[in-house]
N, C-alpha and C. Protein backbone atom coordinates (compact mmCIF):
# COMPACT_ATOMS: atom_id res chain seq x y z
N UNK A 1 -10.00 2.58 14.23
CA UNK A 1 -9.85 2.69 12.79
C UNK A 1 -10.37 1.40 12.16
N UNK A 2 -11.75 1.61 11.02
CA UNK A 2 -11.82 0.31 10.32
C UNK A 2 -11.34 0.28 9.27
N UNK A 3 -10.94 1.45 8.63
CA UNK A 3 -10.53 1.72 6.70
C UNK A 3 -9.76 2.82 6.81
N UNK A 4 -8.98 1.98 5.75
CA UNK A 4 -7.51 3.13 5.58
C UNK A 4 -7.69 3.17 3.92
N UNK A 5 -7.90 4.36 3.29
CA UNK A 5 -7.69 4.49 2.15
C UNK A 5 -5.59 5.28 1.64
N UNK A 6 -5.46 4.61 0.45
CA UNK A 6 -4.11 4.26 0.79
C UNK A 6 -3.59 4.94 -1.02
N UNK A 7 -2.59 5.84 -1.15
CA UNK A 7 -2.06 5.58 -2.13
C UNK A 7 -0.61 6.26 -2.00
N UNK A 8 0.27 5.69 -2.59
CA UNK A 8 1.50 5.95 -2.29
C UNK A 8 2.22 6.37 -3.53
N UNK A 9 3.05 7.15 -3.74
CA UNK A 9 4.22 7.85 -4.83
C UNK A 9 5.54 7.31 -4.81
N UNK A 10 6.61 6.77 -5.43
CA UNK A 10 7.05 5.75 -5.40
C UNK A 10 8.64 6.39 -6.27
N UNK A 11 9.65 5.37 -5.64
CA UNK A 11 10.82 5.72 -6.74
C UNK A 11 11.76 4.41 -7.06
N UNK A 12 12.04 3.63 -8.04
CA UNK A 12 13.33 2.80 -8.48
C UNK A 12 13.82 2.76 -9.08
N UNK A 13 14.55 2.76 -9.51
CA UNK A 13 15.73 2.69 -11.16
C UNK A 13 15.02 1.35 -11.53
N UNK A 14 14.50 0.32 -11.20
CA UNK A 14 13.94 -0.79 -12.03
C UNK A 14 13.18 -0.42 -12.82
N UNK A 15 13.01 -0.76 -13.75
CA UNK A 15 11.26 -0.25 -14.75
C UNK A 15 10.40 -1.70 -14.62
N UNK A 16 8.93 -0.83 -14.26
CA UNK A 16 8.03 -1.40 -13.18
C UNK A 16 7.39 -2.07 -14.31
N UNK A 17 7.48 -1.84 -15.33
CA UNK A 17 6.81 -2.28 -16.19
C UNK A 17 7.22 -3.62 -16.98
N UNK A 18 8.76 -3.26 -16.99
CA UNK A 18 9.35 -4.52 -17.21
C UNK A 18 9.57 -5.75 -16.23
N UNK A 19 9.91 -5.49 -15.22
CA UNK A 19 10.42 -6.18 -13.81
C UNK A 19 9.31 -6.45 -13.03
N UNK A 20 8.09 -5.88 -12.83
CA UNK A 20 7.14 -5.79 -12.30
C UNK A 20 7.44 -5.79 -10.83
N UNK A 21 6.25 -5.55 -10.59
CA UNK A 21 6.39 -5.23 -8.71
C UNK A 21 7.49 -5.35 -7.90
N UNK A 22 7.38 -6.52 -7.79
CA UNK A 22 8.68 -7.36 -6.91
C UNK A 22 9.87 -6.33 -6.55
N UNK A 23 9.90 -7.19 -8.40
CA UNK A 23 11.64 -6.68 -8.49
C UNK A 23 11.88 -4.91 -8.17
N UNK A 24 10.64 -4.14 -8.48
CA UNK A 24 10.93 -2.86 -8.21
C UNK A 24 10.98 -2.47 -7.33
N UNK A 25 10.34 -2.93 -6.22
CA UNK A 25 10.00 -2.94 -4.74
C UNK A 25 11.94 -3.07 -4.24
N UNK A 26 11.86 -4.50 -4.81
CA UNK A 26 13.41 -5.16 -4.15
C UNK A 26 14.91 -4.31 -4.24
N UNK A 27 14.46 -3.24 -5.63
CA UNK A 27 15.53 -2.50 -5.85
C UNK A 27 16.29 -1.88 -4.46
N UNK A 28 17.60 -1.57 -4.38
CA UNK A 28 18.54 -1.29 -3.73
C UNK A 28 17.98 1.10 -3.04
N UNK A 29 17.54 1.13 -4.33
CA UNK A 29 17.07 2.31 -4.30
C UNK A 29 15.82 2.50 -4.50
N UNK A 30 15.41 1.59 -3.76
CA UNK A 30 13.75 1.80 -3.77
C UNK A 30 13.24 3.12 -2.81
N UNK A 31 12.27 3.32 -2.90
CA UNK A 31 11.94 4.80 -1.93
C UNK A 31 10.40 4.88 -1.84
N UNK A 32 9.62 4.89 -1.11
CA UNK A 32 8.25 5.62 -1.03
C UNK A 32 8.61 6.78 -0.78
N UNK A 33 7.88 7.83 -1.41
CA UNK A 33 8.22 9.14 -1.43
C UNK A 33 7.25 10.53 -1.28
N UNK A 34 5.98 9.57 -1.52
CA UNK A 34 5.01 9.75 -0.56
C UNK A 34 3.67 8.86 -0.38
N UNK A 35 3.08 9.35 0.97
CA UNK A 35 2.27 8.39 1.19
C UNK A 35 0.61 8.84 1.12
N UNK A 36 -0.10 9.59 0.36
CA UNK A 36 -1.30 9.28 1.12
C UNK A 36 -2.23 8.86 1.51
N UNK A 37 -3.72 9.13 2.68
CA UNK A 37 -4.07 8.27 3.26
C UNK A 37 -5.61 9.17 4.03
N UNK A 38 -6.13 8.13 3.59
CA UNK A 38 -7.67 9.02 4.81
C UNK A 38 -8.25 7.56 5.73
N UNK A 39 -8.11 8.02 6.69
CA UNK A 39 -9.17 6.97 7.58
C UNK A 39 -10.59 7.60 7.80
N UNK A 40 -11.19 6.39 7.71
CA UNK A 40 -12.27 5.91 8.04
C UNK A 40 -13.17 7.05 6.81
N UNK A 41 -12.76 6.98 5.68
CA UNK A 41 -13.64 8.68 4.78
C UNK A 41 -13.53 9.99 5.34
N UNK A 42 -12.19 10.01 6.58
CA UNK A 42 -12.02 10.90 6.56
C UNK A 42 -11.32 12.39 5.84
N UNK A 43 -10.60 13.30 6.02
CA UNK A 43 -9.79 14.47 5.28
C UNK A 43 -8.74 13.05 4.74
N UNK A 44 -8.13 13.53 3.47
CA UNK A 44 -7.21 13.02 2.77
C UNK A 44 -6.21 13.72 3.82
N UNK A 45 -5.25 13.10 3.87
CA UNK A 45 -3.57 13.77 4.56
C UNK A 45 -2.64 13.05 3.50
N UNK A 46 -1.82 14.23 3.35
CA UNK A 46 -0.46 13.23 2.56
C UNK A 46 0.82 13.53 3.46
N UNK A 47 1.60 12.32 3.87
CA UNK A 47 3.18 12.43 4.01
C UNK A 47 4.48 12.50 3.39
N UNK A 48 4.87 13.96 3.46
CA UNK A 48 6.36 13.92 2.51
C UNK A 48 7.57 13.35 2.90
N UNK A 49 7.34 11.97 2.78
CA UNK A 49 8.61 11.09 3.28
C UNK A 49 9.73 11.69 3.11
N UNK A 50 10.24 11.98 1.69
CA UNK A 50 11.75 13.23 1.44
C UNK A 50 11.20 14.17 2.26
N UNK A 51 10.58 14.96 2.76
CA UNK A 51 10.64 15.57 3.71
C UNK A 51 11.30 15.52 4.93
N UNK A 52 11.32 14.30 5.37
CA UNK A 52 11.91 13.56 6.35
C UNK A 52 10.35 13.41 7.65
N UNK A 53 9.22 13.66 6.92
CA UNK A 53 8.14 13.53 7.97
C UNK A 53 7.73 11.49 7.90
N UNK A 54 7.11 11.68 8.62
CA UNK A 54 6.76 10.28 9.54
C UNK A 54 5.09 9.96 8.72
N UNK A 55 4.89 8.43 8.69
CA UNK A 55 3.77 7.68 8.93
C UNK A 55 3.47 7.69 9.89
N UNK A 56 2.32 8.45 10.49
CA UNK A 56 1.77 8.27 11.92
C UNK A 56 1.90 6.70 12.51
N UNK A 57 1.79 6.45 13.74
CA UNK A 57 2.01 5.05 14.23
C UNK A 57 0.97 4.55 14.33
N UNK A 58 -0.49 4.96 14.58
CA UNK A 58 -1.38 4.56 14.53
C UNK A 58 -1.36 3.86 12.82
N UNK A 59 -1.94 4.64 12.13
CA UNK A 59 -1.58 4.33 10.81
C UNK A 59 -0.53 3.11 10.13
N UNK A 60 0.87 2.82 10.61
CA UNK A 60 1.64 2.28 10.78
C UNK A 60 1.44 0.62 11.11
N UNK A 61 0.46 0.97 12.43
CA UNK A 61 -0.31 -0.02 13.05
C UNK A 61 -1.45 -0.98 12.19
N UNK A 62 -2.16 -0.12 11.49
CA UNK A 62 -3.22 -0.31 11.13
C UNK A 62 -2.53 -1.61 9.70
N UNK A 63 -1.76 -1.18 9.16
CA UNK A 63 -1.17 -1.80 7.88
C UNK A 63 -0.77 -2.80 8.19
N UNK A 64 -0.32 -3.44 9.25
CA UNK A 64 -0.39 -4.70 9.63
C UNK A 64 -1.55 -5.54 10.41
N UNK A 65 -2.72 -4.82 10.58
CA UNK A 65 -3.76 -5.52 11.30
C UNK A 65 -4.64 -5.34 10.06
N UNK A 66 -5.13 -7.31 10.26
CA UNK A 66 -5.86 -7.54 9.35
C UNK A 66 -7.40 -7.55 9.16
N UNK A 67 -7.56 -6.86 10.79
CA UNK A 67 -9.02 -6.06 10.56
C UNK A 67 -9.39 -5.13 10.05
N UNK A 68 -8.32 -4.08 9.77
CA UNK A 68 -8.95 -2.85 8.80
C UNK A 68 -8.54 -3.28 7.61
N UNK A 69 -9.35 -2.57 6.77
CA UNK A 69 -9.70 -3.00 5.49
C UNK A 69 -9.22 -1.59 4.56
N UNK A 70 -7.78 -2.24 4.19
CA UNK A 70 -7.41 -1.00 3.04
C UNK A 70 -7.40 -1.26 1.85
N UNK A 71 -7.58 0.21 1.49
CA UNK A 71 -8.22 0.25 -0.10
C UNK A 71 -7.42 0.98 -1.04
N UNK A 72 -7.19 0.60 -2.00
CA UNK A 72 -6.08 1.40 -2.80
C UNK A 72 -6.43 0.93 -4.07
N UNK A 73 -6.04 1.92 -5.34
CA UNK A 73 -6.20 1.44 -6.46
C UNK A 73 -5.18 0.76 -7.21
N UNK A 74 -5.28 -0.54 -7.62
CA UNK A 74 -3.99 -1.40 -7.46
C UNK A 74 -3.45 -1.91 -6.83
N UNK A 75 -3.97 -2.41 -5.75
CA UNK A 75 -3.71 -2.25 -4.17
C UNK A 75 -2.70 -3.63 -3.97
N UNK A 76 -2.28 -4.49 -5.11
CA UNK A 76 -0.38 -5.25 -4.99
C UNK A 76 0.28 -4.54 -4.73
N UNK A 77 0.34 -3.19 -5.78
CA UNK A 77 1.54 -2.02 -5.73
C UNK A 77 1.96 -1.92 -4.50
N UNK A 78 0.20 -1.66 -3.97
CA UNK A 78 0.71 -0.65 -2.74
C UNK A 78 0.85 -1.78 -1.52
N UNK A 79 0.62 -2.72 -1.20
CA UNK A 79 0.50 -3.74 -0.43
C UNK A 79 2.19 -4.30 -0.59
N UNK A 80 2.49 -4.71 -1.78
CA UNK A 80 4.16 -4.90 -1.93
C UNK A 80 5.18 -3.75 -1.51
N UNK A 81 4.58 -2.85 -1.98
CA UNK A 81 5.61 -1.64 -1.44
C UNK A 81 5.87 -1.31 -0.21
N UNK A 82 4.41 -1.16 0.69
CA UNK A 82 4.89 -1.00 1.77
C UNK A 82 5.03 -2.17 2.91
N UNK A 83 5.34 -3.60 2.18
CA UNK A 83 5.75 -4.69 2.80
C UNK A 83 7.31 -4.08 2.99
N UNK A 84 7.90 -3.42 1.89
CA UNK A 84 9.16 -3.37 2.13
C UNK A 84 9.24 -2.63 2.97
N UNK A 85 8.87 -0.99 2.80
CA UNK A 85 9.04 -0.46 3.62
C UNK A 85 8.85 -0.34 5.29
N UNK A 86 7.72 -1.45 5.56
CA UNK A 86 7.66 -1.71 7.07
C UNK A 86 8.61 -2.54 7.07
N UNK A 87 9.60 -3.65 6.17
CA UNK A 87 10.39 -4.56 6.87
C UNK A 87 11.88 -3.55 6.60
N UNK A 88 12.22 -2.58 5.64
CA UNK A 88 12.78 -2.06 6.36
C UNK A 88 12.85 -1.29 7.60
N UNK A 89 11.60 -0.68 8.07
CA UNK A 89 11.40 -0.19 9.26
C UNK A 89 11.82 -1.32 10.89
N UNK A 90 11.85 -2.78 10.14
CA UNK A 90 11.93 -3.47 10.98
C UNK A 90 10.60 -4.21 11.75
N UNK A 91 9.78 -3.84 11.13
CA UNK A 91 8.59 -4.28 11.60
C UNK A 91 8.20 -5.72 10.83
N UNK A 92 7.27 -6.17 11.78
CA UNK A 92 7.23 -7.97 11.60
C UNK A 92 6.09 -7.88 10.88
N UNK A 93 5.60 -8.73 10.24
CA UNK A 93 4.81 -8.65 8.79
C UNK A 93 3.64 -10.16 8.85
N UNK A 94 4.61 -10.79 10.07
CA UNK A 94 3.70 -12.07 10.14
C UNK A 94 2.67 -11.57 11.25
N UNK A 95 1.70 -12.02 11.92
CA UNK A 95 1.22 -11.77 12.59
C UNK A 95 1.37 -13.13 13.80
N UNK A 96 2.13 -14.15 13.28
CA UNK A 96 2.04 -15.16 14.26
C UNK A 96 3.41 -15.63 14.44
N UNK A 97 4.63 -14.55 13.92
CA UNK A 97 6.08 -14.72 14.24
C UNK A 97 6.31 -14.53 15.68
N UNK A 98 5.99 -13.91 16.43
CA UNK A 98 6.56 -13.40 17.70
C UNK A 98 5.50 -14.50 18.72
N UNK A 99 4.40 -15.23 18.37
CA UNK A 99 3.27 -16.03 19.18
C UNK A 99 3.37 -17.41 18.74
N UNK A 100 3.70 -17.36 17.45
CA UNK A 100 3.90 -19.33 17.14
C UNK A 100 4.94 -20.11 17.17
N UNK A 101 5.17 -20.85 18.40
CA UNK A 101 6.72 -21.75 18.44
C UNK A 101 7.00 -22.38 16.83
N UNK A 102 6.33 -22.38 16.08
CA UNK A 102 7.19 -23.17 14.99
C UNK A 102 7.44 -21.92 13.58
N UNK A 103 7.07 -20.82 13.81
CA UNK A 103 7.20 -19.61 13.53
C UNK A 103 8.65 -19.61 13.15
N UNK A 104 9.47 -19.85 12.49
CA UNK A 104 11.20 -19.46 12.19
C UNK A 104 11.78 -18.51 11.52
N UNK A 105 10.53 -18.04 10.35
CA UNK A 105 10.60 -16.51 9.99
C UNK A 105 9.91 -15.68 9.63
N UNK A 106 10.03 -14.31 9.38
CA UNK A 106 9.14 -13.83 9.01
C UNK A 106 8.33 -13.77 7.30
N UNK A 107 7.14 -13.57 7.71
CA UNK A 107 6.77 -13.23 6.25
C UNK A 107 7.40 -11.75 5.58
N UNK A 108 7.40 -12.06 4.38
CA UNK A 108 8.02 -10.93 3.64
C UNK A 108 6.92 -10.15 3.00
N UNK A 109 5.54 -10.42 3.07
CA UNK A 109 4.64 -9.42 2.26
C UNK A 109 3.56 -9.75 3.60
N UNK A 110 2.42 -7.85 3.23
CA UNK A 110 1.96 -8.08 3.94
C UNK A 110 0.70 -9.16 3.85
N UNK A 111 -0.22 -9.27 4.51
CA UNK A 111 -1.01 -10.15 4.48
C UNK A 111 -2.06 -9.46 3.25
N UNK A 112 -2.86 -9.99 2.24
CA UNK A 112 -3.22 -9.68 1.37
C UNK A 112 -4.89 -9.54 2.11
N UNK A 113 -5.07 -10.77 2.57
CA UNK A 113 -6.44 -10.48 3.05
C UNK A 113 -7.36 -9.58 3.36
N UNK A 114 -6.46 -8.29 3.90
CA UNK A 114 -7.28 -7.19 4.20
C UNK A 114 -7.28 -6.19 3.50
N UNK A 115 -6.82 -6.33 2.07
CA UNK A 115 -6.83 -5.25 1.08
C UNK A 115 -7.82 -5.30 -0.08
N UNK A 116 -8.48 -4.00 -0.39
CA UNK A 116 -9.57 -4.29 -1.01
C UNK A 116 -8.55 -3.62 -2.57
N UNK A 117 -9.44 -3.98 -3.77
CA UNK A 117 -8.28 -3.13 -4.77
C UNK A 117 -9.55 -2.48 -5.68
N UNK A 118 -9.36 -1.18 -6.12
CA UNK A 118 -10.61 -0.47 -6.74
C UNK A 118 -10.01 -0.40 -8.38
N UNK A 119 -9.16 -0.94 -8.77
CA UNK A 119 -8.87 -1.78 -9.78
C UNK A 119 -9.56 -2.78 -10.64
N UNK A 120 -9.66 -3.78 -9.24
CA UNK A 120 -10.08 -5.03 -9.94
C UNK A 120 -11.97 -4.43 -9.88
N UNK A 121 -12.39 -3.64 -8.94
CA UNK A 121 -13.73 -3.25 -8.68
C UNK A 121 -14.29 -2.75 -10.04
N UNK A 122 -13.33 -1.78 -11.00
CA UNK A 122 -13.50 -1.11 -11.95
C UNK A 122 -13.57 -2.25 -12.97
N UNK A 123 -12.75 -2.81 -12.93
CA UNK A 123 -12.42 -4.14 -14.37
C UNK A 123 -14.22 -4.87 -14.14
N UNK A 124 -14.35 -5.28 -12.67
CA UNK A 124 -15.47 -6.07 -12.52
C UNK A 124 -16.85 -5.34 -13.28
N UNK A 125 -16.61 -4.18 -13.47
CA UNK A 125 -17.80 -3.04 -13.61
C UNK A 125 -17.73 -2.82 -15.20
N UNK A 126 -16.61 -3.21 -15.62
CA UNK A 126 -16.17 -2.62 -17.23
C UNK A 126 -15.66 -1.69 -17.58
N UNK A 127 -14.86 -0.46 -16.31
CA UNK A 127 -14.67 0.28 -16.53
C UNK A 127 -13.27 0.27 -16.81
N UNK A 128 -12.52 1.02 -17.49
CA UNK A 128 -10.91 1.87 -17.44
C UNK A 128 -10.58 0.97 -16.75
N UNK A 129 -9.35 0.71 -16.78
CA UNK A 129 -8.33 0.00 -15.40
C UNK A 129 -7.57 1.25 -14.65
N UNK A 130 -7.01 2.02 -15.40
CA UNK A 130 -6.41 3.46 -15.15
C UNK A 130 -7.27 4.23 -14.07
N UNK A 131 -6.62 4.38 -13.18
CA UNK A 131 -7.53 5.59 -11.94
C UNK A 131 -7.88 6.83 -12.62
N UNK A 132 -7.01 7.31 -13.63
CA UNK A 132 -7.54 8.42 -14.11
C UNK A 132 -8.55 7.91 -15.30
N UNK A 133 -8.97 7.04 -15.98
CA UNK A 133 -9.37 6.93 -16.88
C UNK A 133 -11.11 6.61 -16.42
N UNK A 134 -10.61 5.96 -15.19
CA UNK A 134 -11.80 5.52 -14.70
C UNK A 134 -12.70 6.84 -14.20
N UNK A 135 -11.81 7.30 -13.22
CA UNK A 135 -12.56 8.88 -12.93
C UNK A 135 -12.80 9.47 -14.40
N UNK A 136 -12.56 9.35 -15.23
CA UNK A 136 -13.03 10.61 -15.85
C UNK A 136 -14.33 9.81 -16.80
N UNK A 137 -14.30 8.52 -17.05
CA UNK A 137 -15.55 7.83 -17.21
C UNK A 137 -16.89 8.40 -15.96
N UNK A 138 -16.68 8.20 -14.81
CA UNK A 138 -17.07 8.30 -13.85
C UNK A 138 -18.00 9.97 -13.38
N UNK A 139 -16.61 10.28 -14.34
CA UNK A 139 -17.14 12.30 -14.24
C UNK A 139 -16.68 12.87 -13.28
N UNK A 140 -15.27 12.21 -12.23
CA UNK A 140 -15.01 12.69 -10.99
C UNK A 140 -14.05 13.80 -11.43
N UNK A 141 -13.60 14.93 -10.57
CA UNK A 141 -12.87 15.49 -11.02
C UNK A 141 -11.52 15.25 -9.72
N UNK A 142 -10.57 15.55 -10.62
CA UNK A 142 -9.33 15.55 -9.51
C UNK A 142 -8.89 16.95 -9.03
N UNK A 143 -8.00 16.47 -7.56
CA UNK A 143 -7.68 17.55 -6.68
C UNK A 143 -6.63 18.41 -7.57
């Protein structure tokens, strides 16, 4: 896997707008609620987390290795969000916690480096900031 395209559906009693990311992420009742995702340009797949279905592990994998290169629109949102949700999963977020003796804790977000954001791509271009606004500048149509 080199590219994970990434967008996720989301739930908190914080308002995201006021509190911004973080704090909405940090809420007590935070939830991803769904996830979807295509590798490599492949078929879109979505996961119905309330469903009680699973993030593949491969996939899983991939969100902490900072060789694939994921892409999302807005891609803090989604990069903060599912920092939480892998550290609630229990998963380690540093990549040099479990290998570096002076290592004492973990990181709490994931590594930013490998996320591309089609956000800032659009702003760079002049377009919409809005995914929908941009597609429909664009002429794309949605699913």
């Amino acid at each position: 896997m080199k590219a994970l395209s990434i967008d996720i559906e989301t739930f908190s009693s914080v308002d995201l707008a006021k509190a911004g990311v973080y704090k909405y992420a940090e809420s007590p009742d935070f939830e991803i609620l769904l996830f979807g995702y295509s590798v490599d340009g492949g078929d879109v797949r979505v996961v119905d987390l309330t469903a009680g279905e699973i993030i593949p592990a491969d996939v899983l994998d991939a969100l902490t290795d900072d060789s694939v290169i994921k892409t999302a629109h807005n891609s803090n949102f989604e990069r903060v969000c599912l920092s939480r949700y892998l550290s609630d999963l229990g998963v380690s977020l540093d990549p040099f916690h479990d290998a570096h003796p002076l290592s004492t804790e973990c990181a709490r977000f994931l590594n930013p480096a490998g996320w591309h954001c089609t956000m800032v791509w659009a702003a760079y271009m002049g377009l919409p900031l809005s995914l929908a606004d941009t597609g429909a500048v664009l002429g794309l149509r949605s699913r």
